[in-house]
Protein backbone atom coordinates (compact mmCIF):
# COMPACT_ATOMS: atom_id res chain seq x y z
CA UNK A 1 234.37 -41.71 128.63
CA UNK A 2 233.51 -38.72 130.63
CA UNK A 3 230.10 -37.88 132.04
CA UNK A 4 228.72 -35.48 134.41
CA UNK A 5 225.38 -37.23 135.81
CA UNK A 6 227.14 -40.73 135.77
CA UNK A 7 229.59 -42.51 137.79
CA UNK A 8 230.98 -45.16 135.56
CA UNK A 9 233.10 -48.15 137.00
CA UNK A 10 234.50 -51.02 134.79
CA UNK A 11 235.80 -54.88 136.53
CA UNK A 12 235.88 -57.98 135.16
CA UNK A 13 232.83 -58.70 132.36
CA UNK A 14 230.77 -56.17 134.29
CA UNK A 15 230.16 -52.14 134.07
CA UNK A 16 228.51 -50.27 137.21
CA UNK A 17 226.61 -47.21 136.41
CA UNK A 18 225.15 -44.84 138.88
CA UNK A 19 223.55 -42.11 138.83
CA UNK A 20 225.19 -38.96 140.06
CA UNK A 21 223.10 -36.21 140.54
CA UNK A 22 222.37 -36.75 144.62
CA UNK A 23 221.53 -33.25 145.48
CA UNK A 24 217.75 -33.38 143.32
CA UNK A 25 217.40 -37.26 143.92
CA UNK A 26 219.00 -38.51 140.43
CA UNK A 27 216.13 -37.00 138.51
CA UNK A 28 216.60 -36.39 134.84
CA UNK A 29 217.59 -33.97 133.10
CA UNK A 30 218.34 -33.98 128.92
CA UNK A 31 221.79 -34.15 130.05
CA UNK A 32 221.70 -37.20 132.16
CA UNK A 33 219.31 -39.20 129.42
CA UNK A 34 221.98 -37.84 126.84
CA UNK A 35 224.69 -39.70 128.93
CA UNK A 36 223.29 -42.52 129.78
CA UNK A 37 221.88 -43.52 126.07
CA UNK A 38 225.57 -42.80 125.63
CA UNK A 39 226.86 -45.26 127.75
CA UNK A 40 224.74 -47.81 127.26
CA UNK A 41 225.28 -47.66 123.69
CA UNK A 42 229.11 -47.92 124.43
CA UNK A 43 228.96 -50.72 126.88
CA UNK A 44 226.23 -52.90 124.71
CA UNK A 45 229.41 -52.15 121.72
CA UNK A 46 232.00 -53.61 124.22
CA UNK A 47 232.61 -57.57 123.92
CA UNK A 48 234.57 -57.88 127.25
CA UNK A 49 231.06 -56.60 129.03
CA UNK A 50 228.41 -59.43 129.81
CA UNK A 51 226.76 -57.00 132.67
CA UNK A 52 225.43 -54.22 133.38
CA UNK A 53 224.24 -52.42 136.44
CA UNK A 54 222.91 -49.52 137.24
CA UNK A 55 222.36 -47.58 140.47
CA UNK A 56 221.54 -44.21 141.89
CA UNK A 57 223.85 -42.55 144.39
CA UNK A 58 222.23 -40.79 147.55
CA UNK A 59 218.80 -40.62 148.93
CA UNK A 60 217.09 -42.10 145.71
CA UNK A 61 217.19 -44.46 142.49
CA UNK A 62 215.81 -41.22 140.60
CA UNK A 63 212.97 -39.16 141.33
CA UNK A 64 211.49 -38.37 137.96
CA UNK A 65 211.81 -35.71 135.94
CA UNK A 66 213.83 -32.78 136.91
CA UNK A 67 211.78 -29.76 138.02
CA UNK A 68 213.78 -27.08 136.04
CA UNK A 69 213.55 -29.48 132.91
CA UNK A 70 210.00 -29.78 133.47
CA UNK A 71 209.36 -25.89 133.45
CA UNK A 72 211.79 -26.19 129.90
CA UNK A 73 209.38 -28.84 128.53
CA UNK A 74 206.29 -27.05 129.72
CA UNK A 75 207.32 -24.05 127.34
CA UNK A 76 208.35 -26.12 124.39
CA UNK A 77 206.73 -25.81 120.52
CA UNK A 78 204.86 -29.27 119.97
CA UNK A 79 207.87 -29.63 117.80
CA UNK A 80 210.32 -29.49 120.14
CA UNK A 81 208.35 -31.36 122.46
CA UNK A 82 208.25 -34.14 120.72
CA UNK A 83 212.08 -34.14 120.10
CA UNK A 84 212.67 -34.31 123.50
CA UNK A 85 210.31 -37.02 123.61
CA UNK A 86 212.31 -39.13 121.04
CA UNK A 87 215.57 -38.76 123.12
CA UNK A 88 213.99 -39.88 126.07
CA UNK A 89 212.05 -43.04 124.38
CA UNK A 90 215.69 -43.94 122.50
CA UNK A 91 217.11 -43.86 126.28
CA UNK A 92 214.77 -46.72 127.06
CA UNK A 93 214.90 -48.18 124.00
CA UNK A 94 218.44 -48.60 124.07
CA UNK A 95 218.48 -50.10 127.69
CA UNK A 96 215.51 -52.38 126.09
CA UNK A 97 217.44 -53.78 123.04
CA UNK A 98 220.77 -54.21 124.85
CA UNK A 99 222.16 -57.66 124.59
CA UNK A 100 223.83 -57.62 127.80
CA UNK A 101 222.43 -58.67 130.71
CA UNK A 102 220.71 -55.42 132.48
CA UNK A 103 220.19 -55.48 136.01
CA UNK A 104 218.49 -52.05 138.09
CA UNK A 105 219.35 -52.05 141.58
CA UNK A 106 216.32 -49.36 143.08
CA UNK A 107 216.12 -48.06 146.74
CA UNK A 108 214.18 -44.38 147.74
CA UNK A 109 211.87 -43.45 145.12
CA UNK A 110 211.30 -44.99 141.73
CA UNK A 111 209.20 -42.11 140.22
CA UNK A 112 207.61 -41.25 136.73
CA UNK A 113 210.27 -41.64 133.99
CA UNK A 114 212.16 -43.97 136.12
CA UNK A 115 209.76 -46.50 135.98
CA UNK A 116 210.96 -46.70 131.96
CA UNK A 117 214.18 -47.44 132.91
CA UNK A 118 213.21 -50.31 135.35
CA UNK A 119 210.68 -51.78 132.72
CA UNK A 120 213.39 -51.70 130.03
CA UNK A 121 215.66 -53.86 132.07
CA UNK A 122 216.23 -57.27 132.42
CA UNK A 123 216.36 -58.08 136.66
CA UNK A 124 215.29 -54.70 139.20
CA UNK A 125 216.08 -55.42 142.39
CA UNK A 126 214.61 -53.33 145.12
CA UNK A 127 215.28 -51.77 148.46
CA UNK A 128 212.64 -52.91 150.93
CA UNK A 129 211.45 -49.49 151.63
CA UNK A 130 211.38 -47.37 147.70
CA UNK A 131 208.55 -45.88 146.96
CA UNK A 132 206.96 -46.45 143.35
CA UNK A 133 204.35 -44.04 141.21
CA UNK A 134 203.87 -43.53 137.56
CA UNK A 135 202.35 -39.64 138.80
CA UNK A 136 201.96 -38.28 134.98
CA UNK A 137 198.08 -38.43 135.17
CA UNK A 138 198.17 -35.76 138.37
CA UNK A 139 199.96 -33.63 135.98
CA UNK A 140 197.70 -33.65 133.37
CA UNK A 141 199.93 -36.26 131.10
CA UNK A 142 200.11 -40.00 130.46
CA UNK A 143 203.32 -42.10 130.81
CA UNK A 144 203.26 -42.42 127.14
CA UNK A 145 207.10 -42.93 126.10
CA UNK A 146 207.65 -45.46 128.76
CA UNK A 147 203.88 -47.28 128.34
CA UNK A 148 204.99 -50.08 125.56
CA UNK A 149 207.83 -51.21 128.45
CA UNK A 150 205.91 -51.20 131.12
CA UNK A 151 203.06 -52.84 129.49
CA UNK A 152 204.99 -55.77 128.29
CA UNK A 153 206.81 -56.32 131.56
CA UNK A 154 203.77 -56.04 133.85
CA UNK A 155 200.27 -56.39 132.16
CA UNK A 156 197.41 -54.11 131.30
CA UNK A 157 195.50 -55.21 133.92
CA UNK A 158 198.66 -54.10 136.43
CA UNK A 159 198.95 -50.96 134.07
CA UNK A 160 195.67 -49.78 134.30
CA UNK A 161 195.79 -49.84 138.12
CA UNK A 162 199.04 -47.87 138.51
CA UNK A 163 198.68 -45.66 135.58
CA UNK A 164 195.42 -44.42 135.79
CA UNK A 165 195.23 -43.94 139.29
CA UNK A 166 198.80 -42.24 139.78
CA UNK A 167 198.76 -43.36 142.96
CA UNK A 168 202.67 -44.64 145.42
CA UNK A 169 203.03 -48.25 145.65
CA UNK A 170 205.14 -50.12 147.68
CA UNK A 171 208.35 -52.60 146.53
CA UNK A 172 206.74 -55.32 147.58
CA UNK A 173 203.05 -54.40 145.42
CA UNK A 174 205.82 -53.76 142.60
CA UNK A 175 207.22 -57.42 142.92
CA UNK A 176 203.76 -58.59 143.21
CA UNK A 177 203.23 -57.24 139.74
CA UNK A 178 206.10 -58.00 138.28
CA UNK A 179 208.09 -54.63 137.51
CA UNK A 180 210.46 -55.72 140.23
CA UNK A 181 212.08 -59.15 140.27
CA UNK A 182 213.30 -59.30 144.14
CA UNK A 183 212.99 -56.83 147.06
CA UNK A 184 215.39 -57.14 150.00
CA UNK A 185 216.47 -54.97 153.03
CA UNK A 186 219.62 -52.10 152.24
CA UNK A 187 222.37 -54.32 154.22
CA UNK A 188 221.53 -57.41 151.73
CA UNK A 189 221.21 -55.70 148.61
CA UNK A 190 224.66 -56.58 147.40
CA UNK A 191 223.84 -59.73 147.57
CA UNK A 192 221.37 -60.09 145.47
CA UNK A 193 223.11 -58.53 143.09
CA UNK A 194 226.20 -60.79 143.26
CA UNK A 195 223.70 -64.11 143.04
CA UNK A 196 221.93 -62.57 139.98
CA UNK A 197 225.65 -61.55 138.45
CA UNK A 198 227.18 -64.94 139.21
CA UNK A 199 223.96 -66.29 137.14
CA UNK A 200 224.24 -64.45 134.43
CA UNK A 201 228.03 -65.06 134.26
CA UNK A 202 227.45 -68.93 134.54
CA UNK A 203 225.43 -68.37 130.96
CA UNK A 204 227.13 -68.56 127.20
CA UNK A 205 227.12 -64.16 126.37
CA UNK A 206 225.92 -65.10 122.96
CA UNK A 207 223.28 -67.24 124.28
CA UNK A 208 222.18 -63.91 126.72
CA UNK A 209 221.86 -62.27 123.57
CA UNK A 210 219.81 -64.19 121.27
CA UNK A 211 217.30 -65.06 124.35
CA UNK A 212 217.15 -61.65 125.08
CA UNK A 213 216.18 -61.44 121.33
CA UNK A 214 213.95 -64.26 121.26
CA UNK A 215 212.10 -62.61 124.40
CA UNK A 216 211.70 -59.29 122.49
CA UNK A 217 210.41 -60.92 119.32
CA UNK A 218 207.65 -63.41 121.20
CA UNK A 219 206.56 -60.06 123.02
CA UNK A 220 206.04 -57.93 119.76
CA UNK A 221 209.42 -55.49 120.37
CA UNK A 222 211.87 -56.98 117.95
CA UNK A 223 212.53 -53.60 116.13
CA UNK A 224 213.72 -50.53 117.83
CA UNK A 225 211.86 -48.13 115.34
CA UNK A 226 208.52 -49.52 115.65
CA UNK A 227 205.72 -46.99 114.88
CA UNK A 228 205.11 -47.32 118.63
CA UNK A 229 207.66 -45.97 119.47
CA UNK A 230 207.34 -42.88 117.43
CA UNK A 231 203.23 -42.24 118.18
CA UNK A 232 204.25 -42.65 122.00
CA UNK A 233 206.38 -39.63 121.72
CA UNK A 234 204.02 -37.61 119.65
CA UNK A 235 201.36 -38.77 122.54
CA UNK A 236 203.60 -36.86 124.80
CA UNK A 237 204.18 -33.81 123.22
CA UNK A 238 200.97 -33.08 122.32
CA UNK A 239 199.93 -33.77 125.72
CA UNK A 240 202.67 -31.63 127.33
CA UNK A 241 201.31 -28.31 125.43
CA UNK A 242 197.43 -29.54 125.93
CA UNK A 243 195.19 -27.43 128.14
CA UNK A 244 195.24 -30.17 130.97
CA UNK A 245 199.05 -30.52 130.60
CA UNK A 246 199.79 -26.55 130.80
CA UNK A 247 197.64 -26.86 133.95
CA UNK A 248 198.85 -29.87 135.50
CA UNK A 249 202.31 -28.24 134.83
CA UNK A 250 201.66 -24.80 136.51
CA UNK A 251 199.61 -26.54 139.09
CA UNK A 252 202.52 -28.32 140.56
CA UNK A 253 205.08 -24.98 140.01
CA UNK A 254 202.61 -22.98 141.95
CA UNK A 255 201.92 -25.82 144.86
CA UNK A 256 198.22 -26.05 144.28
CA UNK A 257 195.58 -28.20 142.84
CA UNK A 258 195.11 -28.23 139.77
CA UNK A 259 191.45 -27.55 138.28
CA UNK A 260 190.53 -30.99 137.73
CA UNK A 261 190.55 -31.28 141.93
């Protein structure tokens, strides 16, 4: 397969995806969540595959939405809106209800949208120095498609401290709560990732599969098209068009506060 915002590489039981789209920091575009719900459709279809893994090439892991897709989003019909809201959620989803083993390696920034991907995973391993934030409430938003991941990896409690406050955490504050599983300096990443890897290799692929569908039906996610799922995007989209939205939006174009400050 061919993508344009992905680098794939295939070896023995295991895919490597990265993100290739250095020059804005790996953030998304509908493009790049087009490709990669692609792919990790294709690979979760593929029996010789037991792992995944998924990087970011450059400075970054992924910095969030892009900005030009943004300014798209910002003048979007509530209809449209929440489209594009459904393609994103069916990214996570489909990294969520994988039955191979998903690991996220992280390192630069981890930012908004991101933070979907990491919760939908199964192990995130982290660069000592990324930088975390779910930002959507500066912008006049809520992390809405990505909440029901997040939620169920980390805790309300957690949730309600990084949501609603918006505010950069460190990789070590996002081990402490969970949304990361280990966090070790750049030279020993790799290893990390080979011990988890060897791990998962060392397990029965069927076995990976039905725990990873035990663990989704004990936590209340055993069905991809839960009403959740749907209301989260709506959430979204309404909020994107919403008077605090259109401001948080031209706010950040403009490089000012936004009313609220």
């Amino acid at each position: 397969m061919d993508f344009k915002t992905l680098k794939i590489q295939l070896g023995e039981s295991m895919a490597w995806i990265n993100l290739d789209r250095p020059e804005v920091r790996n953030a998304m575009n509908a493009e790049m969540i087009r490709e990669l719900t692609e792919v990790f459709d294709w690979l979760n279809s593929r029996d010789d595959i037991r792992v995944i893994i998924l990087k970011g090439n450059g400075a970054a892991f992924c910095a969030g939405a892009d900005l030009n897709y943004m300014k798209e989003m910002a003048s979007f019909s509530r209809e449209e809106n929440v489209a594009d809201a459904e393609r994103l959620s069916k990214l996570f989803r489909t990294i969520f209800f994988c039955n191979k083993a998903v690991v996220v390696v992280v390192h630069g920034a981890c930012m908004g949208g991101a933070n979907g991907i990491v919760a939908a995973a199964d192990v995130v391993i982290a660069e000592t120095n990324t930088k975390f934030a779910f930002s959507e409430v500066r912008l006049g938003i809520t992390p809405a498609t990505i909440s029901p991941f997040v939620v169920q990896k980390i805790g309300n409690a957690a949730a309600r401290d990084l949501m609603l406050t918006g505010r950069r955490f460190s990789a070590l504050e996002a081990k402490e709560c969970k949304l990361v599983n280990a966090v070790a300096e750049q030279s020993e990443l790799i290893d990390v990732e080979r011990r988890y890897v060897e791990h998962f290799l060392q397990a029965s692929p069927v076995a990976v599969a039905e725990c990873k569908n035990l663990l989704r039906m004990v936590s209340g996610f055993s069905n991809p098209y839960d009403a959740i799922f749907g209301r989260t995007s709506e959430i979204i989209a309404e909020q994107r068009i919403s008077e605090a939205g259109q401001e948080g939006m031209n706010a950040f174009f403009e490089k000012r506060k936004p009313n609220w400050q």
